[in-house]
PDB file of N, CA and C in Angstrom:
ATOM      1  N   UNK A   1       4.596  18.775  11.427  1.00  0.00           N
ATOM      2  CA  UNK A   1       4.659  17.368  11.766  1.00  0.00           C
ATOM      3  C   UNK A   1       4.129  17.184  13.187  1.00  0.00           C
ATOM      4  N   UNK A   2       3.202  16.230  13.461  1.00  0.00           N
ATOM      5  CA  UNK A   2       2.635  16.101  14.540  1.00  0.00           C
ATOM      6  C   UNK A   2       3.932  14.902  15.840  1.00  0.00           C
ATOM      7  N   UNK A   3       3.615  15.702  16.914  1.00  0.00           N
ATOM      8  CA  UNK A   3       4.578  14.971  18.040  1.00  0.00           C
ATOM      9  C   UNK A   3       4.986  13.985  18.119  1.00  0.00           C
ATOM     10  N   UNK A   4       3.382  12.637  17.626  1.00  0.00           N
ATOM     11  CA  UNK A   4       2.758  11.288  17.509  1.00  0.00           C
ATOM     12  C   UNK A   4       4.196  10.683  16.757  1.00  0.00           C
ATOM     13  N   UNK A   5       4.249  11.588  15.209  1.00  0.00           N
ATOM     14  CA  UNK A   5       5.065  11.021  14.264  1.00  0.00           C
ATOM     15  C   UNK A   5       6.485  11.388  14.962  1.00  0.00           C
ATOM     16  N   UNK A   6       7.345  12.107  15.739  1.00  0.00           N
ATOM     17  CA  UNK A   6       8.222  12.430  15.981  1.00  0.00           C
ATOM     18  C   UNK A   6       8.949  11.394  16.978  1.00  0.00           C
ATOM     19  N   UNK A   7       7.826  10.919  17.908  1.00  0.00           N
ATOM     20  CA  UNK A   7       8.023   9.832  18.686  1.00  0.00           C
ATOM     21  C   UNK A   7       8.198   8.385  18.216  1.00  0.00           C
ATOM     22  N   UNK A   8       7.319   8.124  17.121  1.00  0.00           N
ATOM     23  CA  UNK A   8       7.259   7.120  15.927  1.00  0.00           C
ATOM     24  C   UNK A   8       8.705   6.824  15.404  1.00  0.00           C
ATOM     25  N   UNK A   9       9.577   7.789  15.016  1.00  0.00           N
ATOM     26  CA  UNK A   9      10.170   8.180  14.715  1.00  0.00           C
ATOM     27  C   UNK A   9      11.739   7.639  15.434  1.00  0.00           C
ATOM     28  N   UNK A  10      11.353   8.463  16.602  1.00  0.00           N
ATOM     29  CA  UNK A  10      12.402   7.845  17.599  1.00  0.00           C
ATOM     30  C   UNK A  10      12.597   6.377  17.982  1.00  0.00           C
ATOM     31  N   UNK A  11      11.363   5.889  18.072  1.00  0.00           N
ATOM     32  CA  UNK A  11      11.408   4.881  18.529  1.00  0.00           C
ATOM     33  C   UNK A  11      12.000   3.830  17.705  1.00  0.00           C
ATOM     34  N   UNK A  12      11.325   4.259  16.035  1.00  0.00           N
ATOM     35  CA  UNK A  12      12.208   3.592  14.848  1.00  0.00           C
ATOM     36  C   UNK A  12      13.860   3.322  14.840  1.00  0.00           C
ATOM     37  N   UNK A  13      14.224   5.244  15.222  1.00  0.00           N
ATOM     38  CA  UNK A  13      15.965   4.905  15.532  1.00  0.00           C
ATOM     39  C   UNK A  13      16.346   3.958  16.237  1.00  0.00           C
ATOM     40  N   UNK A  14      15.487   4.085  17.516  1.00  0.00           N
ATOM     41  CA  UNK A  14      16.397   3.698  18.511  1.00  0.00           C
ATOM     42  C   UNK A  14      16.394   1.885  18.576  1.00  0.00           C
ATOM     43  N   UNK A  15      15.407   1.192  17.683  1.00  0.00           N
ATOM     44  CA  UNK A  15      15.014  -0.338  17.741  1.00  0.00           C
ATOM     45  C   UNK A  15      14.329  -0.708  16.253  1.00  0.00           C
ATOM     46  N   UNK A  16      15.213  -0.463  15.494  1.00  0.00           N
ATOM     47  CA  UNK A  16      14.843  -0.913  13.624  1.00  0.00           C
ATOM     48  C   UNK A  16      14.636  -2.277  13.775  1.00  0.00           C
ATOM     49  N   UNK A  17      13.704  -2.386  12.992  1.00  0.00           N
ATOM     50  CA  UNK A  17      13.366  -3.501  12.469  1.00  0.00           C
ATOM     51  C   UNK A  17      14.115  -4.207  12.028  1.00  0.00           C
ATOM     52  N   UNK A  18      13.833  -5.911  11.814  1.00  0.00           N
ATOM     53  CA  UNK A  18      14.658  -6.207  11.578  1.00  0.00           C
ATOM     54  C   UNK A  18      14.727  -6.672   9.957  1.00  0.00           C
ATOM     55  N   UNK A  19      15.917  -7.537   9.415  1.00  0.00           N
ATOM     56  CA  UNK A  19      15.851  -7.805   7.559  1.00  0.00           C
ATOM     57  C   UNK A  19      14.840  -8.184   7.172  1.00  0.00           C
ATOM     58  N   UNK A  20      14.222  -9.017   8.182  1.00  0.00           N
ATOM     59  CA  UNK A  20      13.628 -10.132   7.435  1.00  0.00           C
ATOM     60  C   UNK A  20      11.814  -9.110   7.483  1.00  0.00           C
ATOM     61  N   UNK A  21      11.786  -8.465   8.366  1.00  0.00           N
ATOM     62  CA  UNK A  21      10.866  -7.501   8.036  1.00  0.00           C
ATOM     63  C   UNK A  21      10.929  -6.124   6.672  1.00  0.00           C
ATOM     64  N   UNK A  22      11.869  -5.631   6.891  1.00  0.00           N
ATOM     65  CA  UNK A  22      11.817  -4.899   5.603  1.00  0.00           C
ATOM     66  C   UNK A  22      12.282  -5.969   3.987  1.00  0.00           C
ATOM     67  N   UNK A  23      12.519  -6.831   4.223  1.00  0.00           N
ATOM     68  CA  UNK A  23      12.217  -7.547   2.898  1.00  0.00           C
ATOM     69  C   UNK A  23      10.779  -7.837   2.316  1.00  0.00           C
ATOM     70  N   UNK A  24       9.702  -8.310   3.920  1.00  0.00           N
ATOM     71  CA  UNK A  24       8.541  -8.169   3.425  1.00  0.00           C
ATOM     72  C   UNK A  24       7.907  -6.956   3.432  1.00  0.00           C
ATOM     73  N   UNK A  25       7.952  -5.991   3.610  1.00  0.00           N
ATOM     74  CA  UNK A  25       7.529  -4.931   3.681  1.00  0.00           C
ATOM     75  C   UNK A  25       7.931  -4.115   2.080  1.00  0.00           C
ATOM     76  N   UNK A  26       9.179  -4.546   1.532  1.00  0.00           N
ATOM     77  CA  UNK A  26       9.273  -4.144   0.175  1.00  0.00           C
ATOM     78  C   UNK A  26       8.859  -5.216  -0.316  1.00  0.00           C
ATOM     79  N   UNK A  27       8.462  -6.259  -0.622  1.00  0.00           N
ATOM     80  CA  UNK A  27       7.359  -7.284  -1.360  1.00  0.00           C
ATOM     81  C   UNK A  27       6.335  -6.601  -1.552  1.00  0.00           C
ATOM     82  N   UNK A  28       5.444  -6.414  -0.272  1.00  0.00           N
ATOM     83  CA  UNK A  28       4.352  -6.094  -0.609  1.00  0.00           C
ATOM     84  C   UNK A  28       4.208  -4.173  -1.298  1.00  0.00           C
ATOM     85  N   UNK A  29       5.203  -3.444  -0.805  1.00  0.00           N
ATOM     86  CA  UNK A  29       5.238  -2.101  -1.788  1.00  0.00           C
ATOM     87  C   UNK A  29       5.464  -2.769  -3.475  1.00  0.00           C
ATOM     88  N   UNK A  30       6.330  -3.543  -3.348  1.00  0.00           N
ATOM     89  CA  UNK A  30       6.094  -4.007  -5.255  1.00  0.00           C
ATOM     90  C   UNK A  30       5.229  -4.475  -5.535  1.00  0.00           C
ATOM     91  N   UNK A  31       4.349  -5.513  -4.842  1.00  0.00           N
ATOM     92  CA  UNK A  31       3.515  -5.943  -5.499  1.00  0.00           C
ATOM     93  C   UNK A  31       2.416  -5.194  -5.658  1.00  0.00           C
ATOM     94  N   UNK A  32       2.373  -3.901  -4.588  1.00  0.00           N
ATOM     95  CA  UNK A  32       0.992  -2.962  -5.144  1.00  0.00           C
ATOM     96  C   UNK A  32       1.594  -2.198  -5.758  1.00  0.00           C
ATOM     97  N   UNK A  33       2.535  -1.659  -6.349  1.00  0.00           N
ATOM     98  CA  UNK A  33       3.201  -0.933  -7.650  1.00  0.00           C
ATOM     99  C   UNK A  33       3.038  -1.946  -8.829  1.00  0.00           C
ATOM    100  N   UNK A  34       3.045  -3.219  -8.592  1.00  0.00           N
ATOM    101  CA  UNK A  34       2.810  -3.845  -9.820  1.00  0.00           C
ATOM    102  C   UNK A  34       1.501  -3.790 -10.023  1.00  0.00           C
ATOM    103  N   UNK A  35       0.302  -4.111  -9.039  1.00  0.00           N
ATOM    104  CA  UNK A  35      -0.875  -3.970  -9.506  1.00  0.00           C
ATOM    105  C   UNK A  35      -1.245  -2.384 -10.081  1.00  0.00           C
ATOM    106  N   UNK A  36      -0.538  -1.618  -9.543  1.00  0.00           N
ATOM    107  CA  UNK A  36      -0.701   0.318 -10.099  1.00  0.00           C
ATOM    108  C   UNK A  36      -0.642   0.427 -11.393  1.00  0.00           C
ATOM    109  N   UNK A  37       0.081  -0.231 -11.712  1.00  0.00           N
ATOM    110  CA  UNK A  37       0.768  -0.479 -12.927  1.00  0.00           C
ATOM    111  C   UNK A  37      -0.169  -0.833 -14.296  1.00  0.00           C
ATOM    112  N   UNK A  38      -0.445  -2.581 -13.698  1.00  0.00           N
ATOM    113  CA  UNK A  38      -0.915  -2.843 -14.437  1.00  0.00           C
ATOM    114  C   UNK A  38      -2.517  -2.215 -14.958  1.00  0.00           C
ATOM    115  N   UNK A  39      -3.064  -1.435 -13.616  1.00  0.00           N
ATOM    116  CA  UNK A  39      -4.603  -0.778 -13.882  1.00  0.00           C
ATOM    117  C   UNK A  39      -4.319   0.320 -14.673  1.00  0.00           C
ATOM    118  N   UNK A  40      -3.368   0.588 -14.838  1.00  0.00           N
ATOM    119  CA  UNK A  40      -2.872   2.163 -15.180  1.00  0.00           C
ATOM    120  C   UNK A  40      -2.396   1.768 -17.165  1.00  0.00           C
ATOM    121  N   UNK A  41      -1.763   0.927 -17.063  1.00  0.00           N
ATOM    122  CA  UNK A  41      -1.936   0.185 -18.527  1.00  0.00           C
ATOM    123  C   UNK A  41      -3.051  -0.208 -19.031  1.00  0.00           C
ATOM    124  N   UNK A  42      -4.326  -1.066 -18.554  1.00  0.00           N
ATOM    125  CA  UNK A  42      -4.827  -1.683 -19.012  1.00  0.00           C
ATOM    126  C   UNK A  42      -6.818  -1.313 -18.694  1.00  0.00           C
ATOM    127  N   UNK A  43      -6.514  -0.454 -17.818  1.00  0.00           N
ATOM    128  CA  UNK A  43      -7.832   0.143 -17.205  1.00  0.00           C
ATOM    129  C   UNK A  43      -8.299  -1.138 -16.028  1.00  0.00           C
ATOM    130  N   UNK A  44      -9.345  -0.756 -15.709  1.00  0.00           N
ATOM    131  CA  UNK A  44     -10.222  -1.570 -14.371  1.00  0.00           C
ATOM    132  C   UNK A  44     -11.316  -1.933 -15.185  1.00  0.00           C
ATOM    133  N   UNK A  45     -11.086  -3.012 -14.855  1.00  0.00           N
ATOM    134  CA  UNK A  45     -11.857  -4.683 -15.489  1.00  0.00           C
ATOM    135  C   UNK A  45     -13.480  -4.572 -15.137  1.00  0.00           C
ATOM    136  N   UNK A  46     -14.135  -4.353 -15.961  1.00  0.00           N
ATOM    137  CA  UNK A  46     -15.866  -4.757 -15.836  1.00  0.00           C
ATOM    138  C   UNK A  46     -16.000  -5.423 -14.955  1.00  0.00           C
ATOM    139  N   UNK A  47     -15.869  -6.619 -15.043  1.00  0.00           N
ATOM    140  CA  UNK A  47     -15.769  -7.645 -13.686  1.00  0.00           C
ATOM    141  C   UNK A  47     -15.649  -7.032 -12.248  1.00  0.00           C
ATOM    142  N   UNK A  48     -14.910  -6.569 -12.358  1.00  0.00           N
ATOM    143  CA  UNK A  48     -14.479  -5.871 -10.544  1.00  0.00           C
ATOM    144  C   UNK A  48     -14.991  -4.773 -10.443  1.00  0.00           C
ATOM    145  N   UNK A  49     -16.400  -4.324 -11.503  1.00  0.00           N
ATOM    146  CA  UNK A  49     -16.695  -2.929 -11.060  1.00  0.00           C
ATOM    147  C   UNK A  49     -18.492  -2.910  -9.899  1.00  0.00           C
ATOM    148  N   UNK A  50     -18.622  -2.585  -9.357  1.00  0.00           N
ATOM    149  CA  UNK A  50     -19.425  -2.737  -8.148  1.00  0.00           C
ATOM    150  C   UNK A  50     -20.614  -1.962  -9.040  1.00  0.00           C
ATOM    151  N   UNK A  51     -22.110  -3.330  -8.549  1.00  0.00           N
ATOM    152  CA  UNK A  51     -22.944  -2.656  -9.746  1.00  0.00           C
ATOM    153  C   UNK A  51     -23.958  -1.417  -9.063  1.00  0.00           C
ATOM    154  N   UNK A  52     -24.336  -0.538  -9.856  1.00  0.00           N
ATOM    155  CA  UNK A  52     -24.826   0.560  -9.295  1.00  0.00           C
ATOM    156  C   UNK A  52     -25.984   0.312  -8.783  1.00  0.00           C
ATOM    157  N   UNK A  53     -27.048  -0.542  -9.350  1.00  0.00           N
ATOM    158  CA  UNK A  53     -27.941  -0.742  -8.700  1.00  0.00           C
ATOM    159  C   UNK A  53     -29.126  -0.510  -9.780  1.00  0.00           C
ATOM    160  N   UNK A  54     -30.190  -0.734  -9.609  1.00  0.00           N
ATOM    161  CA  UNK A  54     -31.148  -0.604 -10.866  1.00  0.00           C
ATOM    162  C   UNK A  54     -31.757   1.321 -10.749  1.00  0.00           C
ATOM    163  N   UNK A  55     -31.840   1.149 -11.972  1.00  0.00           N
ATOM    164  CA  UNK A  55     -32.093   2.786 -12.462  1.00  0.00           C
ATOM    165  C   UNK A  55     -33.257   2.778 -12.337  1.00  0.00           C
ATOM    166  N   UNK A  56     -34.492   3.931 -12.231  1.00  0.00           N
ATOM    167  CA  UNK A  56     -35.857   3.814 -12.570  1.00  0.00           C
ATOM    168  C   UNK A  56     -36.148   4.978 -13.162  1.00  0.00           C
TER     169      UNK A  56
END
Protein backbone atom coordinates (compact mmCIF):
# COMPACT_ATOMS: atom_id res chain seq x y z
CA UNK A 1 0.00 0.00 0.00
CA UNK A 2 1.41 3.22 -1.03
CA UNK A 3 2.02 6.12 1.88
CA UNK A 4 -0.37 8.56 -0.46
CA UNK A 5 -3.28 5.98 0.46
CA UNK A 6 -2.28 5.67 4.18
CA UNK A 7 -2.49 9.39 4.64
CA UNK A 8 -5.86 9.38 2.59
CA UNK A 9 -6.79 7.26 4.98
CA UNK A 10 -6.06 9.13 8.04
CA UNK A 11 -7.33 11.98 7.07
CA UNK A 12 -10.73 10.06 6.32
CA UNK A 13 -10.63 8.96 10.20
CA UNK A 14 -9.87 11.83 11.52
CA UNK A 15 -12.81 14.25 9.45
CA UNK A 16 -15.63 11.71 7.73
CA UNK A 17 -17.71 12.90 5.62
CA UNK A 18 -20.65 13.84 6.14
CA UNK A 19 -24.62 11.81 5.59
CA UNK A 20 -25.64 13.70 3.19
CA UNK A 21 -22.44 12.88 1.20
CA UNK A 22 -22.31 9.21 1.53
CA UNK A 23 -25.99 8.97 0.59
CA UNK A 24 -24.90 10.46 -2.70
CA UNK A 25 -22.05 8.65 -3.13
CA UNK A 26 -24.15 5.29 -2.68
CA UNK A 27 -26.72 6.65 -5.41
CA UNK A 28 -24.40 6.95 -7.76
CA UNK A 29 -22.48 3.26 -6.85
CA UNK A 30 -26.23 1.90 -7.56
CA UNK A 31 -26.92 3.51 -10.28
CA UNK A 32 -23.69 2.23 -12.10
CA UNK A 33 -24.45 -1.35 -10.70
CA UNK A 34 -27.74 -0.87 -12.22
CA UNK A 35 -26.41 0.13 -15.53
CA UNK A 36 -23.69 -3.21 -15.03
CA UNK A 37 -26.45 -4.98 -14.80
CA UNK A 38 -28.51 -4.16 -17.20
CA UNK A 39 -25.44 -4.46 -20.14
CA UNK A 40 -24.65 -7.69 -18.63
CA UNK A 41 -28.41 -8.93 -19.23
CA UNK A 42 -29.09 -7.48 -22.32
CA UNK A 43 -25.67 -6.86 -24.20
CA UNK A 44 -24.43 -3.23 -25.61
CA UNK A 45 -26.82 -1.63 -27.92
CA UNK A 46 -25.74 -1.08 -31.76
CA UNK A 47 -26.60 2.38 -31.26
CA UNK A 48 -23.86 3.20 -28.71
CA UNK A 49 -21.28 1.27 -30.57
CA UNK A 50 -18.49 3.74 -32.01
CA UNK A 51 -18.21 3.19 -35.83
CA UNK A 52 -14.97 1.71 -36.99
CA UNK A 53 -14.52 3.59 -39.82
CA UNK A 54 -14.64 2.54 -43.55
CA UNK A 55 -12.80 -0.70 -44.56
CA UNK A 56 -10.86 -0.77 -47.95
Amino acid sequence: MNMLWLLRMRRLLQNPPSPKRLKWIAVIIVISLLIFGFEQLFGWPEWLTVNKGIRR
